[in-house]
PDB file of N, CA and C in Angstrom:
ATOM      1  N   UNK A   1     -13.077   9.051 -61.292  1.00  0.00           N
ATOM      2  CA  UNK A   1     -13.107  10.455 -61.648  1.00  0.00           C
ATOM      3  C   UNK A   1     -11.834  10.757 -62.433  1.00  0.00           C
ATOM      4  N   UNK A   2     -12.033  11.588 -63.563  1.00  0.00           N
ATOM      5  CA  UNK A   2     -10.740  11.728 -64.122  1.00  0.00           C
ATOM      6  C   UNK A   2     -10.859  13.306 -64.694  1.00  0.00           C
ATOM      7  N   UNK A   3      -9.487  13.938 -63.991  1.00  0.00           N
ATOM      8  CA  UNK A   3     -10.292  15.499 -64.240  1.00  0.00           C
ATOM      9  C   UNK A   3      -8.582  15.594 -65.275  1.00  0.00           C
ATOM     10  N   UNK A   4      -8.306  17.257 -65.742  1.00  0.00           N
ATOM     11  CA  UNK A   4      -7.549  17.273 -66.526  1.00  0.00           C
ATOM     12  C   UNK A   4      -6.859  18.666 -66.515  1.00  0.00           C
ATOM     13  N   UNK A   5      -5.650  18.991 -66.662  1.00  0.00           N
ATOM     14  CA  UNK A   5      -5.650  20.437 -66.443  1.00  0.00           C
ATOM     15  C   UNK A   5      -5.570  21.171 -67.588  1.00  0.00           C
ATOM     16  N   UNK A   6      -6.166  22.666 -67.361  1.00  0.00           N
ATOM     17  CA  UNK A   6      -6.503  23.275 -68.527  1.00  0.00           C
ATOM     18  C   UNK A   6      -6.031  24.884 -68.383  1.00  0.00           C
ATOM     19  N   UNK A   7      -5.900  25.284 -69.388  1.00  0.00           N
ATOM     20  CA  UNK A   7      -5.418  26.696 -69.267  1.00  0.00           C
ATOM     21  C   UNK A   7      -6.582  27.836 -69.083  1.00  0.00           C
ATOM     22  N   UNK A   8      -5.918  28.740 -67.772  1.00  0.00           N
ATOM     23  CA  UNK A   8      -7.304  29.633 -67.501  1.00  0.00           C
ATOM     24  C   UNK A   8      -7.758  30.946 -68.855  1.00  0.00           C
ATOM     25  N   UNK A   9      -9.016  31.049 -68.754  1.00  0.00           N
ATOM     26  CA  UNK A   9      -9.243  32.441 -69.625  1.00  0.00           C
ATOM     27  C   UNK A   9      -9.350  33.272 -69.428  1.00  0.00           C
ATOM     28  N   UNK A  10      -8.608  34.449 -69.602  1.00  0.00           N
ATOM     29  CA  UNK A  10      -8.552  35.797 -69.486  1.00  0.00           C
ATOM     30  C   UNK A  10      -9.898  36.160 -69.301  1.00  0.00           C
ATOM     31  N   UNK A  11     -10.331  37.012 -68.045  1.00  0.00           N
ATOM     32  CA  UNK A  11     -11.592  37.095 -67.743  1.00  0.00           C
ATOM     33  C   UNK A  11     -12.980  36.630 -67.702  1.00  0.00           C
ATOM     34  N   UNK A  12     -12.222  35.544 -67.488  1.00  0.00           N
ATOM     35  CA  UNK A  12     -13.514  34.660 -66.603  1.00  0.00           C
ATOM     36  C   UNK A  12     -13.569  34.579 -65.316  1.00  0.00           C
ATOM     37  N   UNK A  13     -14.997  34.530 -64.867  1.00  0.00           N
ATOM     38  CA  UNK A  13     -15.456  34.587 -63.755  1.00  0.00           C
ATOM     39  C   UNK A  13     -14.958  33.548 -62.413  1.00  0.00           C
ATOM     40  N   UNK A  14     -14.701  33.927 -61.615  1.00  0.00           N
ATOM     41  CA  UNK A  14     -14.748  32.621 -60.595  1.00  0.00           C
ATOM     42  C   UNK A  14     -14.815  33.132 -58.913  1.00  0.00           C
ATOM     43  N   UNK A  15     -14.448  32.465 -58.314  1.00  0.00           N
ATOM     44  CA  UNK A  15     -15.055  32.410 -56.885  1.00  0.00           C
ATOM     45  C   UNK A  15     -14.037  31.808 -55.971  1.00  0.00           C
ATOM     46  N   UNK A  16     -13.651  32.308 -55.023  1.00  0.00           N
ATOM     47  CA  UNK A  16     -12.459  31.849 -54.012  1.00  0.00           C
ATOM     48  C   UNK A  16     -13.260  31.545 -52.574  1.00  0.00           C
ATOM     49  N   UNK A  17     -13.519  30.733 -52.026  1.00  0.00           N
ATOM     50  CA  UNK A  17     -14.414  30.718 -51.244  1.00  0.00           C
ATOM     51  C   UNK A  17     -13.860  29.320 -50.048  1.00  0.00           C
ATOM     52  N   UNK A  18     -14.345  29.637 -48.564  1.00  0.00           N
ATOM     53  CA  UNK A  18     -13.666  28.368 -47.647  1.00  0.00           C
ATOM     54  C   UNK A  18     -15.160  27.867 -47.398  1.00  0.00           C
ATOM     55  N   UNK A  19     -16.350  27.971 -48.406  1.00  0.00           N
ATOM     56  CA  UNK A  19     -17.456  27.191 -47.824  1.00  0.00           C
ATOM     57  C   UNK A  19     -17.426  25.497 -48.802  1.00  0.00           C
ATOM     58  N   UNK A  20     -18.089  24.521 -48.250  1.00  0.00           N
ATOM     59  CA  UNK A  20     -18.110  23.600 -48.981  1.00  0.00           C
ATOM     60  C   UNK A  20     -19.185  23.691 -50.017  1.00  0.00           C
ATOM     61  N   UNK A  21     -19.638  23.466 -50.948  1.00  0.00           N
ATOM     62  CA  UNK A  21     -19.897  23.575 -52.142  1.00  0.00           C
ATOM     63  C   UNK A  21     -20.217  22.297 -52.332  1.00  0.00           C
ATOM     64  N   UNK A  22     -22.247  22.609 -52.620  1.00  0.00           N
ATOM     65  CA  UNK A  22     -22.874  21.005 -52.596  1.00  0.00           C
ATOM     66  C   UNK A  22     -23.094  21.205 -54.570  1.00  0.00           C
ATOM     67  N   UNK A  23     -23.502  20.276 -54.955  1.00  0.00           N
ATOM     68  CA  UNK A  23     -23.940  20.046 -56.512  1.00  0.00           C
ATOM     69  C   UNK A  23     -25.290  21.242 -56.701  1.00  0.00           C
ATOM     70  N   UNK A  24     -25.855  21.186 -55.722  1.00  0.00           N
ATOM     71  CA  UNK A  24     -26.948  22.312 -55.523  1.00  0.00           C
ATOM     72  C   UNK A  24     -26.055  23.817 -56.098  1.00  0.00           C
ATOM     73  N   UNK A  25     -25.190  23.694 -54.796  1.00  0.00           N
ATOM     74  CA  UNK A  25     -24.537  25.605 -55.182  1.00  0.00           C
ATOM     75  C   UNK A  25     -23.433  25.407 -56.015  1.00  0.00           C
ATOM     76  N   UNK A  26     -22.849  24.884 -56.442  1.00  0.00           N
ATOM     77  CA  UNK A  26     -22.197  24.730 -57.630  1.00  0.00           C
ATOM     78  C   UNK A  26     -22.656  24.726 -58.790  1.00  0.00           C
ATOM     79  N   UNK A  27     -24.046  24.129 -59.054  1.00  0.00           N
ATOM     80  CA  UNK A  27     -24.708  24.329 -60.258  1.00  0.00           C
ATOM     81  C   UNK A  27     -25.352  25.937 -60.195  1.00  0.00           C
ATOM     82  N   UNK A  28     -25.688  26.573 -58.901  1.00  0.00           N
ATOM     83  CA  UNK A  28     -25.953  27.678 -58.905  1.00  0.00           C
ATOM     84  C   UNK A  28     -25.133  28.718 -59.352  1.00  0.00           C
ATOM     85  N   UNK A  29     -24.055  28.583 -58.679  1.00  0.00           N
ATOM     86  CA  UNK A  29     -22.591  29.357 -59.654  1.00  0.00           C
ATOM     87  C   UNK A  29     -22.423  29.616 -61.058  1.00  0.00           C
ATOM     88  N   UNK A  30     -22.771  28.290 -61.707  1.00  0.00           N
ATOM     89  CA  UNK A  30     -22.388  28.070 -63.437  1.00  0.00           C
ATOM     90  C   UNK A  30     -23.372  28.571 -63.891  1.00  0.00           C
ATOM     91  N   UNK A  31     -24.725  28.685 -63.318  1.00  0.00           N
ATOM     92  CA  UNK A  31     -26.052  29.538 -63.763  1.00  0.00           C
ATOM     93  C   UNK A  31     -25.852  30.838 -63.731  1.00  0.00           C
ATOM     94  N   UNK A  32     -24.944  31.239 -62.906  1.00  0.00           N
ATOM     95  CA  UNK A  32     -24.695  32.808 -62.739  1.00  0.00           C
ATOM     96  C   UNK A  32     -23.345  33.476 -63.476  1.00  0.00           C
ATOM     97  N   UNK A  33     -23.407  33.045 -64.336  1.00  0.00           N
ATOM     98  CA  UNK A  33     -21.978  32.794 -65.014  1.00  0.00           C
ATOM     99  C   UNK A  33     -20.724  33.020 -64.282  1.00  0.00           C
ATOM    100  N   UNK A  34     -20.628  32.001 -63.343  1.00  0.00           N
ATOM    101  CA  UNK A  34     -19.086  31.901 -62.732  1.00  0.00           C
ATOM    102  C   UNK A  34     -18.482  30.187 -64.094  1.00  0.00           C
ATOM    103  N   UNK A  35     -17.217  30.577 -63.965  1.00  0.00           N
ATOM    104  CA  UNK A  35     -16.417  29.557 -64.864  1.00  0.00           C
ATOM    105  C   UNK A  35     -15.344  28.651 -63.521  1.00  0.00           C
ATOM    106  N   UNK A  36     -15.363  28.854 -62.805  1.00  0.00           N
ATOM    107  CA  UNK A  36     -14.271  28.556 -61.995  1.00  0.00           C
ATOM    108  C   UNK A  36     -14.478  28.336 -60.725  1.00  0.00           C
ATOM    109  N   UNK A  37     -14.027  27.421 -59.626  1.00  0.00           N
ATOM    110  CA  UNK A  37     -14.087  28.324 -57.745  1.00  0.00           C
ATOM    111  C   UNK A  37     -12.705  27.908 -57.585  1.00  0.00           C
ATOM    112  N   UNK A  38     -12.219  28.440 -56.301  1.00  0.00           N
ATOM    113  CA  UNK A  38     -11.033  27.949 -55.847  1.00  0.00           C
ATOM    114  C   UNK A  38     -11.179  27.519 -54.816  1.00  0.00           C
ATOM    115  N   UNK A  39     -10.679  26.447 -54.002  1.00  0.00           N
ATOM    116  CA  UNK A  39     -10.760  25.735 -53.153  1.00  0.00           C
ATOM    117  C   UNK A  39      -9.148  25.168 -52.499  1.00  0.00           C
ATOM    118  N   UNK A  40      -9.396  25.165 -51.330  1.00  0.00           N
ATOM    119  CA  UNK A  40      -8.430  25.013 -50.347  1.00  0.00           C
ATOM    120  C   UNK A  40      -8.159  23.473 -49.505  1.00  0.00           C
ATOM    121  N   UNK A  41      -7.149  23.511 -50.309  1.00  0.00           N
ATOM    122  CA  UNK A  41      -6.669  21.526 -49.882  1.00  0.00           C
ATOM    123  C   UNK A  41      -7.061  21.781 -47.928  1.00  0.00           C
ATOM    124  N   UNK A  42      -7.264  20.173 -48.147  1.00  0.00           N
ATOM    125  CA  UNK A  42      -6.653  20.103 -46.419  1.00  0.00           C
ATOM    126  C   UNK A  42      -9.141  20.455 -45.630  1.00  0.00           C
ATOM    127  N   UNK A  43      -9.772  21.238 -46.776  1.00  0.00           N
ATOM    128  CA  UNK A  43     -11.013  21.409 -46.357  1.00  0.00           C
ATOM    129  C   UNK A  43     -11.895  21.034 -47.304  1.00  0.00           C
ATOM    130  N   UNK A  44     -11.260  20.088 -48.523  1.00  0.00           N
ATOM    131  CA  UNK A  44     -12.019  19.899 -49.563  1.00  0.00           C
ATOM    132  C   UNK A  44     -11.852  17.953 -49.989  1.00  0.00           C
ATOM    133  N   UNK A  45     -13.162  17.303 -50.235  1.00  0.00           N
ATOM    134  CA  UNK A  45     -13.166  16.129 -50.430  1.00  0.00           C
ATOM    135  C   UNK A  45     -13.621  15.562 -51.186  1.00  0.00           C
ATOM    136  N   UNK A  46     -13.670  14.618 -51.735  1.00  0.00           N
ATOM    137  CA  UNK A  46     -13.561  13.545 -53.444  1.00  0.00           C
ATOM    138  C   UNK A  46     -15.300  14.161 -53.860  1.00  0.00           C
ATOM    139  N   UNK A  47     -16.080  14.454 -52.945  1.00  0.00           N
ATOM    140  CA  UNK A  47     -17.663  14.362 -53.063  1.00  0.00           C
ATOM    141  C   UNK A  47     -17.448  15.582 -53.275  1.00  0.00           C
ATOM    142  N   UNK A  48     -17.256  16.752 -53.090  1.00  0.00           N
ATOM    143  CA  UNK A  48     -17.237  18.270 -53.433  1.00  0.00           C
ATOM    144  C   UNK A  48     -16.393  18.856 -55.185  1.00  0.00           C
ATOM    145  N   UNK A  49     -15.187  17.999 -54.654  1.00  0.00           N
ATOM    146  CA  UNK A  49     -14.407  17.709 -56.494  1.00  0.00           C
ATOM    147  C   UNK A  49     -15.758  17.407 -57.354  1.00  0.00           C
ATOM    148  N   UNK A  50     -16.620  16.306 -56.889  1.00  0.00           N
ATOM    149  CA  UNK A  50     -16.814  16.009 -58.313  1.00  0.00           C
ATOM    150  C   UNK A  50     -18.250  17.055 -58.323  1.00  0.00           C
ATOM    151  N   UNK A  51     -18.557  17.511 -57.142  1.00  0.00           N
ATOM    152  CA  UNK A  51     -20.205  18.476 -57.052  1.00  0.00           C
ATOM    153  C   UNK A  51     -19.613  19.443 -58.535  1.00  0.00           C
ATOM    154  N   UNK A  52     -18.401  19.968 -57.811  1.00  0.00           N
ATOM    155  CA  UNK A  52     -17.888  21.489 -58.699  1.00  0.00           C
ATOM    156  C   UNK A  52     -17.568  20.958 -60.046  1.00  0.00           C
ATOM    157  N   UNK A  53     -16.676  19.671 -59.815  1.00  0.00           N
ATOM    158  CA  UNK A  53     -16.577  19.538 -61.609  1.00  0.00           C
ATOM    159  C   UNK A  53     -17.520  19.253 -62.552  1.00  0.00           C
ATOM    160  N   UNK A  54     -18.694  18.420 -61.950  1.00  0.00           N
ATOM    161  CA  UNK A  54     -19.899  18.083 -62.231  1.00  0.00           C
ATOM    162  C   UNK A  54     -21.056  18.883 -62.614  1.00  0.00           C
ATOM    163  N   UNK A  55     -20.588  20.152 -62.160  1.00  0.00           N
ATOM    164  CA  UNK A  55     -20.850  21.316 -62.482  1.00  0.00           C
ATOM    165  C   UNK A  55     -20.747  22.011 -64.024  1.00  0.00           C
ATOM    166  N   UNK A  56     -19.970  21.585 -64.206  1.00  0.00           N
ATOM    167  CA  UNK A  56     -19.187  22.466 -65.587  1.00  0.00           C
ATOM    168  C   UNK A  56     -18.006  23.358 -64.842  1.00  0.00           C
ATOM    169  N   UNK A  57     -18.018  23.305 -63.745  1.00  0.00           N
ATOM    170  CA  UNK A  57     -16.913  24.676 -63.426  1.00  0.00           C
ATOM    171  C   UNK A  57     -15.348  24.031 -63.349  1.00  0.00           C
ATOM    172  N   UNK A  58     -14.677  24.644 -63.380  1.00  0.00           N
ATOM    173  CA  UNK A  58     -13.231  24.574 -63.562  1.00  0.00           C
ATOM    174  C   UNK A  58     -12.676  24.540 -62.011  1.00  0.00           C
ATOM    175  N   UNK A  59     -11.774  24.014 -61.621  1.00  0.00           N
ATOM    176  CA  UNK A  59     -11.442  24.047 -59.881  1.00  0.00           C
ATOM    177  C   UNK A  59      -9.748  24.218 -60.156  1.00  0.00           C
ATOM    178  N   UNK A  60      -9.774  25.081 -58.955  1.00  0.00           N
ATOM    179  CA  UNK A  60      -8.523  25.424 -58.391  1.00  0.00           C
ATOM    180  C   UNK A  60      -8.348  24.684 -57.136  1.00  0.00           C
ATOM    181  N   UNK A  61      -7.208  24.366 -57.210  1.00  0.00           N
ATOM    182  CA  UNK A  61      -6.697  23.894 -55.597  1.00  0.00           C
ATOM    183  C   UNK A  61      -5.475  24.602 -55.037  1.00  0.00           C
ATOM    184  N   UNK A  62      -6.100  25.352 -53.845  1.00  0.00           N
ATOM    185  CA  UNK A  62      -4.592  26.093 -53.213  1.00  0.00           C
ATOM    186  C   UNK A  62      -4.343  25.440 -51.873  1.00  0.00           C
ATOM    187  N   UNK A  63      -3.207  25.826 -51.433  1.00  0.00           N
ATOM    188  CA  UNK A  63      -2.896  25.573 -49.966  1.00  0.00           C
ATOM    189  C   UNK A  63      -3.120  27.020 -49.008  1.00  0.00           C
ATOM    190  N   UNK A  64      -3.018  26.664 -47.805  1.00  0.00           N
ATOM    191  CA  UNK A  64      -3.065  27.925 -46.807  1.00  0.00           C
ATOM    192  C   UNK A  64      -1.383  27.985 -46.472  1.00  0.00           C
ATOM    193  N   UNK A  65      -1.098  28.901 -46.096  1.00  0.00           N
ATOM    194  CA  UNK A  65       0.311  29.558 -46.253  1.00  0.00           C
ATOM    195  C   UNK A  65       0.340  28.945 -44.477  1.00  0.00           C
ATOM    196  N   UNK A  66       1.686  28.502 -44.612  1.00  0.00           N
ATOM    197  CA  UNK A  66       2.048  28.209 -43.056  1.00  0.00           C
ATOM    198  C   UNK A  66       2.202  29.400 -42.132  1.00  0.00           C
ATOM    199  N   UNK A  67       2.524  30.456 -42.900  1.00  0.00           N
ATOM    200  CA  UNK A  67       2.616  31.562 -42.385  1.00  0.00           C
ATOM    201  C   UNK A  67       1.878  33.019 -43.087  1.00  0.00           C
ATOM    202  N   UNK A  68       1.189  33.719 -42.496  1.00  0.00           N
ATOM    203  CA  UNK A  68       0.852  34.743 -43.260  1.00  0.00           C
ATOM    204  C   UNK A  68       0.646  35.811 -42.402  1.00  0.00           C
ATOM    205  N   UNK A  69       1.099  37.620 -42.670  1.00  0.00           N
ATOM    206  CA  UNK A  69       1.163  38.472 -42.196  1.00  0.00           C
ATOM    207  C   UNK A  69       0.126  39.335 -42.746  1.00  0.00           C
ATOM    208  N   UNK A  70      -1.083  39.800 -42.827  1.00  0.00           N
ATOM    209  CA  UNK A  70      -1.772  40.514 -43.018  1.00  0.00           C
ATOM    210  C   UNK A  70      -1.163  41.862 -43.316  1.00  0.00           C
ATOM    211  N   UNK A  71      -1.476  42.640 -44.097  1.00  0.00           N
ATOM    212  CA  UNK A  71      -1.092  44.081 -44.044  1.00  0.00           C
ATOM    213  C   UNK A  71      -1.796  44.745 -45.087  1.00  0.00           C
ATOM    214  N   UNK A  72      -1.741  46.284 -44.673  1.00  0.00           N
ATOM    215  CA  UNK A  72      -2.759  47.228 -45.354  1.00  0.00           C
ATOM    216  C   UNK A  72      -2.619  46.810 -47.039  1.00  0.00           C
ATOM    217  N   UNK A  73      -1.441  46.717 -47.449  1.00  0.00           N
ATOM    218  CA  UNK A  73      -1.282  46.690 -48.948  1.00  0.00           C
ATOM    219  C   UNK A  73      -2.168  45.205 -49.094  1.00  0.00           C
ATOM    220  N   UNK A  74      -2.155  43.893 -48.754  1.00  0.00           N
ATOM    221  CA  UNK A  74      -2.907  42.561 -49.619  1.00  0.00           C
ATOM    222  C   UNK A  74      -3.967  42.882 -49.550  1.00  0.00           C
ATOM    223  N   UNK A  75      -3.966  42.047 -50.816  1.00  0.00           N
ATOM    224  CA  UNK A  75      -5.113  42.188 -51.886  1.00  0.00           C
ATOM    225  C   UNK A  75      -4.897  43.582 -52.443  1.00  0.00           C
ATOM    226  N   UNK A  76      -4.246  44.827 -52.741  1.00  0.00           N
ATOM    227  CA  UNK A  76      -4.273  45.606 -52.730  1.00  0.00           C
ATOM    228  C   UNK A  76      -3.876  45.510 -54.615  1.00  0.00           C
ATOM    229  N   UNK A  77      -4.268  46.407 -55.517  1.00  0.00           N
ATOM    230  CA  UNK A  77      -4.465  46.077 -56.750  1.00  0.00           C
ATOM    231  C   UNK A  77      -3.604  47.284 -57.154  1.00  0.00           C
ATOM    232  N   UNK A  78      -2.720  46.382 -57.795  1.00  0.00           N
ATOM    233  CA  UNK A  78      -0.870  47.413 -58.531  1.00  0.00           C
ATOM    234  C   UNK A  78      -1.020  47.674 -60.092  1.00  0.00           C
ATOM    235  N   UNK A  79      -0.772  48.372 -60.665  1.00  0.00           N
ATOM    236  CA  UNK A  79      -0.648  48.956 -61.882  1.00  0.00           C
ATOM    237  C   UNK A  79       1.088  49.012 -61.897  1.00  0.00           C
TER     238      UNK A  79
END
């Protein structure tokens, strides 16, 4: 497998999601015009990489924060 990194586009679609993601719903995504998912190291494996890249879609890989405090403001959208 040889993937490559690429610069994101200003409003394109994508998807942040902790479900695994078969070639089935990944191709369902790119049908619905999503460009992207994000995915979370540590719950994601070589067979799901290649479902999503195999896809056409673009992948993100994040980590989970060792620590995180919830509060009214996250996710909360700043001007």
């Amino acid at each position: 497998m040889s993937l490559a990194v690429q610069k994101a586009v200003v409003g394109a679609r994508g998807i942040d999601t902790v479900t695994t993601l078969t070639a089935e719903s990944a191709a369902a995504l790119k049908a619905n015009g999503f460009s992207f998912v994000v995915r979370y190291l540590g719950s994601i494996n070589a067979s799901e990489v290649a479902a999503i890249t195999g896809a056409g879609l673009l992948l993100s890989l994040v980590t989970y924060a060792d620590q995180w405090e919830p509060a009214a403001t996250v996710g909360e959208l700043r001007h």
